[in-house]
Protein backbone atom coordinates (compact mmCIF):
# COMPACT_ATOMS: atom_id res chain seq x y z
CA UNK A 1 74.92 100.06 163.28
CA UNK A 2 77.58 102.17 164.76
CA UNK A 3 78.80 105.85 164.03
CA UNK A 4 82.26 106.64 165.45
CA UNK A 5 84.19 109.57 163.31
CA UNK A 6 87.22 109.65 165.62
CA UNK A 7 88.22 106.15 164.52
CA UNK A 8 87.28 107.25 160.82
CA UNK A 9 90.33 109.85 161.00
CA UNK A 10 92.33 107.89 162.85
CA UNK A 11 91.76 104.88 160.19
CA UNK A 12 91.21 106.54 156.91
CA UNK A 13 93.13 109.72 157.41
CA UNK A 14 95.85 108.78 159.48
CA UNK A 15 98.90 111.26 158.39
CA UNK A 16 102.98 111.19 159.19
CA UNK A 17 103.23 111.82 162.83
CA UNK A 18 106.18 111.36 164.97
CA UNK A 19 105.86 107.33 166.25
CA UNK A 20 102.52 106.71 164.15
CA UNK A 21 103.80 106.99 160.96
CA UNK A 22 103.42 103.54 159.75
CA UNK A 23 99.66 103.78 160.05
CA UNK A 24 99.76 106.76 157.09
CA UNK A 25 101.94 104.25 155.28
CA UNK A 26 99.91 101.36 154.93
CA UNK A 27 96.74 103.15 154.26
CA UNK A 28 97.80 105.81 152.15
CA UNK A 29 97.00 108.70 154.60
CA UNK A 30 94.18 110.24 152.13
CA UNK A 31 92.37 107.82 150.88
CA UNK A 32 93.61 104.79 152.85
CA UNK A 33 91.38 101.30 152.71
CA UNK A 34 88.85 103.75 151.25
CA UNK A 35 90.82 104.80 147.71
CA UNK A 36 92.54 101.05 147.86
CA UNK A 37 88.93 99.11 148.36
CA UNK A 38 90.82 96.75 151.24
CA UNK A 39 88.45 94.86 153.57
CA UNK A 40 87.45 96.88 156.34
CA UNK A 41 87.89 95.36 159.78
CA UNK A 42 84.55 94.95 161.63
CA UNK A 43 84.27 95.57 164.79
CA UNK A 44 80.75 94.98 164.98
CA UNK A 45 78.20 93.02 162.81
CA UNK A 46 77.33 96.11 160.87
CA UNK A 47 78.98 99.35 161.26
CA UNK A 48 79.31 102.81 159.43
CA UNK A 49 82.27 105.20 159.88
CA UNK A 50 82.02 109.23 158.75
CA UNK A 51 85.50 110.70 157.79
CA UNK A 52 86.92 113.63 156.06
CA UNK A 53 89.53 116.11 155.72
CA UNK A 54 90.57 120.08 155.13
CA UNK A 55 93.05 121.35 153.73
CA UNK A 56 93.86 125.22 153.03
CA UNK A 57 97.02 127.38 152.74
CA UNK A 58 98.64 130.89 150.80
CA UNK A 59 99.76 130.25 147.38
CA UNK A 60 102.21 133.04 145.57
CA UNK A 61 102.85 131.87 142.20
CA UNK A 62 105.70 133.38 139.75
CA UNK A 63 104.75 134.69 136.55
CA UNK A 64 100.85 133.92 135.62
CA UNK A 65 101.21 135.66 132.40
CA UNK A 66 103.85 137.74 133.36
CA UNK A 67 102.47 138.44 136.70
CA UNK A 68 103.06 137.22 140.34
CA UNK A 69 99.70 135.82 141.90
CA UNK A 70 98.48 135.13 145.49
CA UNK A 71 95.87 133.36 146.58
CA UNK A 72 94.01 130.89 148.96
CA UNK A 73 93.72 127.81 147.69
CA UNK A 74 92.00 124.62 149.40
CA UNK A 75 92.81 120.75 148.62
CA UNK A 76 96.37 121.26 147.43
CA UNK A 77 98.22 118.55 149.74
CA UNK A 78 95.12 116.53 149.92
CA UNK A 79 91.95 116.58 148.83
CA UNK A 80 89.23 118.25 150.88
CA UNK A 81 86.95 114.92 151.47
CA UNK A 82 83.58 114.15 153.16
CA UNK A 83 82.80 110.47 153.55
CA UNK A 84 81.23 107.37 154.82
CA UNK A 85 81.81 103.45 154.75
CA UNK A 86 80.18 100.72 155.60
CA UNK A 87 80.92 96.98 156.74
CA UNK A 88 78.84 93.81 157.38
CA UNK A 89 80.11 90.88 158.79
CA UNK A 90 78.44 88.07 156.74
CA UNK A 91 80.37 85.35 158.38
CA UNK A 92 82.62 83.28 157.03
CA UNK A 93 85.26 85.58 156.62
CA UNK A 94 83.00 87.51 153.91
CA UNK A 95 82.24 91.21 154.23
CA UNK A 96 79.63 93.59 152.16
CA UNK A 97 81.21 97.33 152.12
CA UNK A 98 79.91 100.51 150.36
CA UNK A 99 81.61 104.12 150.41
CA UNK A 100 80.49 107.48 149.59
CA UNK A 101 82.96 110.15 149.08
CA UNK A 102 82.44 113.61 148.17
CA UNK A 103 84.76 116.29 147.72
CA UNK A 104 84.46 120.31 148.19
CA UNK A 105 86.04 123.44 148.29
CA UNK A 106 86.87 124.88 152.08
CA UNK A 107 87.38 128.20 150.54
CA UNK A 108 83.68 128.72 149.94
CA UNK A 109 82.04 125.84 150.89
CA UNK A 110 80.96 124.52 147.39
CA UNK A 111 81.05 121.06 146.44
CA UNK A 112 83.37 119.85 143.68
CA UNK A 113 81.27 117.96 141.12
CA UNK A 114 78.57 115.82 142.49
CA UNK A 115 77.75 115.27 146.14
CA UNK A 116 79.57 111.64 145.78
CA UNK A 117 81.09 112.44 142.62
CA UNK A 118 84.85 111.57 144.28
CA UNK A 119 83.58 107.92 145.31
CA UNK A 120 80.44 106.03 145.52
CA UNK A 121 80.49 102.20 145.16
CA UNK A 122 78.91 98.98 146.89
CA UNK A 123 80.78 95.27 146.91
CA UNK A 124 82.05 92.37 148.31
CA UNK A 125 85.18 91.34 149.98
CA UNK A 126 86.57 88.22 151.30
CA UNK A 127 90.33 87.70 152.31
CA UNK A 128 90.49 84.42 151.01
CA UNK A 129 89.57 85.16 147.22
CA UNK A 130 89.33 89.39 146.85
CA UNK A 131 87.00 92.24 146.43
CA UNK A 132 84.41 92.90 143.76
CA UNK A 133 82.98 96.23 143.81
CA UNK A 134 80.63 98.36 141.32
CA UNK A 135 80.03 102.09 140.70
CA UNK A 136 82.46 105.27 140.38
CA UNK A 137 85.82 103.81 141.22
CA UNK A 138 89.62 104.81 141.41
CA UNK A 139 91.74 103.35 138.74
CA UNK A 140 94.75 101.35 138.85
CA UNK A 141 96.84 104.47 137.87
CA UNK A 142 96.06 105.83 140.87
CA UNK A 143 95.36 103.04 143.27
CA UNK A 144 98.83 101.16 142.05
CA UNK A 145 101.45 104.09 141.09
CA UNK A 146 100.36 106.39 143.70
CA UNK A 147 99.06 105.25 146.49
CA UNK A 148 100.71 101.44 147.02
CA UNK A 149 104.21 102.97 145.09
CA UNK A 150 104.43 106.33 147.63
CA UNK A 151 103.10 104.31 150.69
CA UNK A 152 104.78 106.48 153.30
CA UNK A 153 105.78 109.12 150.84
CA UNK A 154 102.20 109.55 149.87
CA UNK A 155 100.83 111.92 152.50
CA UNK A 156 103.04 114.33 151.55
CA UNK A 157 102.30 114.45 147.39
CA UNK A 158 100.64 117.37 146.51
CA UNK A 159 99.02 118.59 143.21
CA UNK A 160 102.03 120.87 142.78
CA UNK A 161 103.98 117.44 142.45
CA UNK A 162 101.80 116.53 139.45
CA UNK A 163 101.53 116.68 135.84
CA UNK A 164 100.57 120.11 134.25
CA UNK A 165 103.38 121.84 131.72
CA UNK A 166 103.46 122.65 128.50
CA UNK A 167 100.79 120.08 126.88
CA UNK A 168 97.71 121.40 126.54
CA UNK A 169 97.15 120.17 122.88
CA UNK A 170 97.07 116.97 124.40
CA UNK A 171 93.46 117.89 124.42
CA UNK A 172 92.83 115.17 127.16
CA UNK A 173 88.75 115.48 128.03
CA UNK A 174 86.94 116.92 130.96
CA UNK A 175 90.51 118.17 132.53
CA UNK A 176 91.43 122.08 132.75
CA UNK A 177 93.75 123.17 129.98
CA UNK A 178 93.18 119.53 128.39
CA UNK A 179 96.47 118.35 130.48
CA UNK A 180 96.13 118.89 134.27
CA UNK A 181 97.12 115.71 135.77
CA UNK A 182 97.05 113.62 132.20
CA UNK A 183 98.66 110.99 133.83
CA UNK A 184 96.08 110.10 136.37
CA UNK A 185 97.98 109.98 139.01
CA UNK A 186 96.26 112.63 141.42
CA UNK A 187 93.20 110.31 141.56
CA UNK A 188 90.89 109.23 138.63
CA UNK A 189 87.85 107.65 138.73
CA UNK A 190 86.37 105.48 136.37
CA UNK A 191 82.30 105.55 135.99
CA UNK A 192 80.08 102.24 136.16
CA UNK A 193 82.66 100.32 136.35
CA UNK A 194 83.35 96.76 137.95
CA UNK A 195 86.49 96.45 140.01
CA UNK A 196 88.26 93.20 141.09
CA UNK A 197 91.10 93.06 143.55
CA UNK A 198 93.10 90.25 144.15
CA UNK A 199 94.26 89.13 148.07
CA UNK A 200 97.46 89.30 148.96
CA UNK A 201 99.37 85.95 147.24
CA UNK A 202 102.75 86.02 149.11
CA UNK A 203 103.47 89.39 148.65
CA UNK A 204 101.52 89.73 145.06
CA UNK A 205 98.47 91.74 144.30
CA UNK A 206 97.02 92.48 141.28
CA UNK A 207 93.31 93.58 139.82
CA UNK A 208 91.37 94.26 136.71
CA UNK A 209 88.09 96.97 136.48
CA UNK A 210 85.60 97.71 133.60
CA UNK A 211 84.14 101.01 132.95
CA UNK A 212 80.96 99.63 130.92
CA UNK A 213 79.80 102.38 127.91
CA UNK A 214 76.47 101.52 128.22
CA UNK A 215 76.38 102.00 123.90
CA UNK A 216 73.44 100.42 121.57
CA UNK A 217 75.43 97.85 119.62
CA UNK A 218 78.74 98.63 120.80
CA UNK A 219 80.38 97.17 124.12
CA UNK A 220 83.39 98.98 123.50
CA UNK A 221 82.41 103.05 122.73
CA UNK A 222 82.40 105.07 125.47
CA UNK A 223 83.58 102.49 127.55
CA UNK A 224 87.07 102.28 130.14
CA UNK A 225 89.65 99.53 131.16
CA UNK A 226 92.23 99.73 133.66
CA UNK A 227 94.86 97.02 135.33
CA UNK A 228 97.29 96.88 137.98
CA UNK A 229 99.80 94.89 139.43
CA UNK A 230 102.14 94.94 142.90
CA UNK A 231 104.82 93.37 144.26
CA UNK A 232 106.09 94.03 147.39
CA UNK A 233 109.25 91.58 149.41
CA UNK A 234 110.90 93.28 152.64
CA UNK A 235 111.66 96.86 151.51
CA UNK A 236 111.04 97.17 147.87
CA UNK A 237 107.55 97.82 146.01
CA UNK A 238 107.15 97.48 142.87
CA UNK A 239 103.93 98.74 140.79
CA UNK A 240 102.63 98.72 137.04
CA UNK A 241 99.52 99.96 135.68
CA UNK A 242 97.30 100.68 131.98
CA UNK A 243 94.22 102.34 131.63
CA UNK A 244 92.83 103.35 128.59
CA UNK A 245 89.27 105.47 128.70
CA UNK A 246 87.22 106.38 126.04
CA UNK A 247 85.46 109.63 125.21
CA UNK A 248 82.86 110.94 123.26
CA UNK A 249 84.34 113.95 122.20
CA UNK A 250 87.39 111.61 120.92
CA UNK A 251 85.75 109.88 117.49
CA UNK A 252 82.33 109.29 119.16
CA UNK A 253 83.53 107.49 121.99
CA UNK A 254 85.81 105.37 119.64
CA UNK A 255 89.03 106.71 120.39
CA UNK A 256 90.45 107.98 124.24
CA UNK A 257 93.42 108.55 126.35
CA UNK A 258 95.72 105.82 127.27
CA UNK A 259 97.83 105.39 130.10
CA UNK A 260 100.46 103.22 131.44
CA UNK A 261 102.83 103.27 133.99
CA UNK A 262 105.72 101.09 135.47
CA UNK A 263 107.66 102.21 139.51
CA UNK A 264 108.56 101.61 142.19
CA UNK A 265 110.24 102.67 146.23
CA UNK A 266 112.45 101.29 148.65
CA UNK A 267 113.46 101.88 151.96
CA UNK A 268 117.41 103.58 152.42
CA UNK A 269 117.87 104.05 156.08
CA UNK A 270 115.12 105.63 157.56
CA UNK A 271 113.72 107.36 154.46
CA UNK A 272 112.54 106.32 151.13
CA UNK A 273 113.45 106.32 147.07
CA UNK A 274 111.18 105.98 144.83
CA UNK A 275 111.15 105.69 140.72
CA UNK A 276 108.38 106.23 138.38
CA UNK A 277 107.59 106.26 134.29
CA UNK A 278 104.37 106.92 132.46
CA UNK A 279 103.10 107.01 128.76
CA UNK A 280 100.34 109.23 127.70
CA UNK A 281 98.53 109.02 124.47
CA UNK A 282 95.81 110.52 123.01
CA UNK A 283 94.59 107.87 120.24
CA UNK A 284 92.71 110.11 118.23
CA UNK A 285 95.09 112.48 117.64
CA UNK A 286 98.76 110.66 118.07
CA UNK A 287 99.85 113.09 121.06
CA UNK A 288 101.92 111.78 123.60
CA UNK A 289 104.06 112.66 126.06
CA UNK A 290 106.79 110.74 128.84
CA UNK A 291 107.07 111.21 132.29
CA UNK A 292 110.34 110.42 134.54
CA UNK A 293 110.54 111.16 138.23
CA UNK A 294 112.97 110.25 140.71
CA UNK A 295 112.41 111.40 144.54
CA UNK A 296 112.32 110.56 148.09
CA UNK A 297 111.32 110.97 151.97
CA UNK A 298 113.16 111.30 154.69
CA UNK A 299 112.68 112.24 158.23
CA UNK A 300 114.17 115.43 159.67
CA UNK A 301 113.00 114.96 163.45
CA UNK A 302 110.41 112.86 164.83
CA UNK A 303 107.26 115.33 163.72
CA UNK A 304 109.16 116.87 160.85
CA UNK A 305 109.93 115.27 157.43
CA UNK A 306 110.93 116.29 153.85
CA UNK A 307 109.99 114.85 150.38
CA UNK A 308 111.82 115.72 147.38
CA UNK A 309 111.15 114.88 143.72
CA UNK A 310 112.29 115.79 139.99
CA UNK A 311 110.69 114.72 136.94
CA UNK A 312 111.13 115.51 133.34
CA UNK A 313 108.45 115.42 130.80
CA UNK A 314 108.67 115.14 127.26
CA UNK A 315 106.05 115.47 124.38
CA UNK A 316 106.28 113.62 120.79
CA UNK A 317 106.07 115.44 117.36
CA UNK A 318 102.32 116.17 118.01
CA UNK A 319 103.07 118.51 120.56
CA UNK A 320 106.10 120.06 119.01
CA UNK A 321 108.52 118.48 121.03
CA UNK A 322 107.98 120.91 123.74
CA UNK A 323 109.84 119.52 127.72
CA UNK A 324 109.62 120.35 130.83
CA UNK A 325 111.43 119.36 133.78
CA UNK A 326 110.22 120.12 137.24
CA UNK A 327 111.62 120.01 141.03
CA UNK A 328 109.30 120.12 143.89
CA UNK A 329 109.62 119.81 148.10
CA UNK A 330 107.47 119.42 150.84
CA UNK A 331 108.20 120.24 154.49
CA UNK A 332 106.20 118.90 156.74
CA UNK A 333 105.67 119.20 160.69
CA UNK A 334 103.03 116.70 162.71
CA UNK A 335 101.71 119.00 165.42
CA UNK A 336 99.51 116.20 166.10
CA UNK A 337 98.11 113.20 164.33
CA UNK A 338 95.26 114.63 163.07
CA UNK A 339 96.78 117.75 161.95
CA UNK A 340 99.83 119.08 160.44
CA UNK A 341 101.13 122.50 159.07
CA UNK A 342 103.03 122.17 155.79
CA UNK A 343 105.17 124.41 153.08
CA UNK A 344 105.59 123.31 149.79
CA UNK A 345 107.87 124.70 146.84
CA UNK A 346 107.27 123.95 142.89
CA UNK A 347 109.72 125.25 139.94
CA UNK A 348 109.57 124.47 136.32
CA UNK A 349 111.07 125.14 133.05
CA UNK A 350 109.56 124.23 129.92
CA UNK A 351 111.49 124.48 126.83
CA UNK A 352 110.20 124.28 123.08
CA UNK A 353 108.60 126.25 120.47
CA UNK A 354 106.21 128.95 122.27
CA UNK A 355 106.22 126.13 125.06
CA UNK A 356 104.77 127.85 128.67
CA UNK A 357 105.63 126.39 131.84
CA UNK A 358 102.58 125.73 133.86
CA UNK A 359 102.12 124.22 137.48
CA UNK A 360 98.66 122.80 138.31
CA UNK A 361 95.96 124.99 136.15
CA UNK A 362 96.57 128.67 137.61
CA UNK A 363 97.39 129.75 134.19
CA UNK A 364 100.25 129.28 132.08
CA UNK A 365 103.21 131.67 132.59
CA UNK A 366 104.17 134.15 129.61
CA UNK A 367 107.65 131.72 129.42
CA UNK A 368 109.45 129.22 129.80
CA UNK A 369 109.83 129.39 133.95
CA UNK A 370 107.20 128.81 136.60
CA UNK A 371 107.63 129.09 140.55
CA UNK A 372 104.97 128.03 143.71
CA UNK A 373 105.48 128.42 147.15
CA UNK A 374 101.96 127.45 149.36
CA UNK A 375 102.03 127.61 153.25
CA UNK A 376 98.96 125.94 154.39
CA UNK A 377 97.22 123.18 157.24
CA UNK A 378 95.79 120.18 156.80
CA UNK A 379 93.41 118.56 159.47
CA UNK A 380 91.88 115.00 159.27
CA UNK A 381 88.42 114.22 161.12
C-alpha cells in the first residue's frame, strides 16, 4: 500500500493553471476521476491516495431583507473536501477501487453531514466493459451536465452560478428553502445505490444507477433512478441526463422530484461555449420550473481566465409564474497549481407576484433584485 497526497492534488484537484490546464479539464478539477468513478491508474499493485481541498473568501451580499450582509463563507467555488481512494491491480486489466469523501466547513472546522456523507462507495472497473460501483454516489445530473458538459469551464462554477430564486414552494426535500440547487447540478448524491458506467465506445459514454428503497413490499417507494449519456467528437460535448428520487415526505415515498437535463460546450478559439436546459418537477404537487443558461470561458493571460454565464428560470402555474433571470462571472488568477485567488460577481432579478430574488440560501431579498460579490482562495492538497 502506498500513501502519496501530493499526487492526490495534483490528480484529483488539479485546477486552471497557466500550461496545465488540460489536466483540470479532463478530470473536472473538484471532483475529477473521484466524482466521475473513472478507473484509477495504478501505479502499484495496491495503492491509497489522501486528497482534499479549502476554499474561503468575503461575501457582501445586496439586500438580505432589505439589508446589505457580509460575511465569510467557506466552499463557495468548490467544495471544502477530505478524501481517500483506493486501487488494486487484479490483473487482467481489472481494478477494485473504493472512495471516501467527506466534506466540512473551514470556517469552524465542523463537518457537513456525515464524516463520508459527500462520497463513500466500493466497485469494480475494467476498461474493456465499465465500472460497477455501490454505496452513496453522484448522479448523472451532476456527473453528466456538470462535470463532463463544463470540462474546462468547471473549476471555475461556483454555487453563486446555481439554482436558488424565487421557488421555494417547490418544496423540494432535505434542501434549504426547499429550492437551493433543485436542479442537482452542484453535486447530488444518491444513497444505496448501484452505479454502472459504460467505457468509452468511440467517443460514447453512457450509464444507469439505482438508489434501492429498501421498502417491505414495495421496490419502488423511497427508492431513486438516474441516467446519463455523452458524446463527445473533436471539440463538441454533448450531455443528457434524468433522475427522478423519491421521498418520504412526498406521498410516503410514492411521489419525488424529477429531473432532466439536455447540453452541451464547444471549443471557439481558445475559450469555450457552453448550452444547458433542465426540467424540474415536483410529482406530488405539479410544481415545476425551466432552466436556460448560456455561458463561456476564456483565457485572459496564461494564469488568468474569465467565465461568464446567464440563465433564466421560469416556474409553471404552481408557483405563480414567478422568473428569474440571473448573470454571474468569475475571475480567476493561478498563482500556482495548487492554489488560486478568485472574485466572483452574482446579480438577479426575479419578477412575479411577491416573487424574491434569492442567490444561494443567504436569505431571500425584500424584492425583486439580488447582488454577490465574494473575494476568496482556494488551495488543493
Amino acid at each position: 500500500m502506498t500513501t502519496n497526497t501530493s499526487h492526490g492534488a495534483r490528480q484529483h484537484g488539479a485546477r486552471p493553471g497557466p500550461a496545465r490546464r488540460c489536466a483540470a479539464c479532463l478530470l473536472g478539477a473538484t471532483f475529477a476521476a473521484v466524482g466521475l468513478g473513472a478507473p484509477l491508474a495504478a501505479q502499484a499493485q495496491s495503492s491509497v491516495t489522501l486528497y482534499g481541498l479549502i476554499d474561503a473568501g468575503i461575501d457582501y451580499t445586496t439586500n438580505v431583507a432589505g439589508n446589505s450582509q457580509t460575511s465569510l463563507d467557506t466552499g463557495i467555488l468548490s467544495p471544502n473536501l477530505f478524501g481517500m481512494r483506493g486501487s488494486e491491480d487484479l490483473g487482467g486489466g481489472l481494478h477494485a477501487k473504493f472512495v471516501l469523501e467527506g466534506q466540512f466547513n473551514a470556517g469552524n472546522g465542523a463537518l457537513i453531514g456525515n464524516e463520508f456523507g459527500r462520497q463513500a462507495y466500493i466497485g469494480l472497473t475494467d476498461a474493456k466493459w465499465g465500472s460497477v460501483t455501490l454505496g452513496n454516489q453522484y448522479d448523472f445530473m451532476f456527473t453528466s451536465l456538470s462535470v463532463k458538459r463544463y470540462g474546462p469551464m468547471f473549476p471555475l462554477i461556483s454555487l453563486q452560478n446555481l439554482r436558488q430564486g424565487p421557488f421555494n414552494a417547490l418544496n423540494v426535500p432535505n434542501r434549504p428553502t426547499g429550492a437551493f440547487d433543485f436542479d442537482r447540478m452542484a453535486g447530488e448524491q444518491i444513497a444505496n445505490a448501484v452505479k454502472y458506467e459504460s467505457p468509452d465506445l468511440a467517443g460514447l459514454t453512457f450509464g444507469a444507477m439505482l438508489g434501492v428503497g429498501g421498502q417491505p413490499g414495495s421496490f419502488s417507494r423511497d427508492s431513486a433512478q438516474s441516467f446519463g449519456a455523452d458524446y463527445r467528437r473533436g471539440p463538441i460535448q454533448l450531455d443528457a441526463a434524468y433522475t427522478f428520487v423519491r421521498y418520504p415526505s412526498l406521498n410516503n415515498g410514492n411521489d419525488g422530484i424529477r429531473n432532466w437535463g439536455i447540453g452541451g460546450r464547444t471549443a471557439l478559439g481558445k475559450g469555450f461555449v457552453d448550452l444547458l436546459y433542465t426540467s424540474t418537477a415536483n410529482t406530488a404537487t405539479g410544481a415545476h420550473v425551466d432552466v436556460y443558461e448560456i455561458g463561456g470561458m476564456m483565457p485572459l493571460a496564461a494564469a488568468t481566465h474569465l467565465a461568464l454565464a446567464y440563465q433564466y428560470m421560469k416556474g409553471n402555474a404552481v408557483l405563480e409564474g414567478n422568473r428569474a433571470q440571473q448573470i454571474n462571472a468569475t475571475l480567476d488568477y493561478s498563482l500556482s497549481i495548487q492554489t488560486d485567488l478568485y472574485t466572483t460577481v452574482t446579480y438577479q432579478h426575479a419578477n412575479g407576484p411577491g416573487a424574491q430574488a434569492q442567490i444561494l440560501a443567504a436569505g431571500p431579498a425584500s424584492g425583486g433584485n439580488q447582488a454577490e460579490l465574494r473575494i476568496g482562495m482556494r488551495h488543493f492538497f
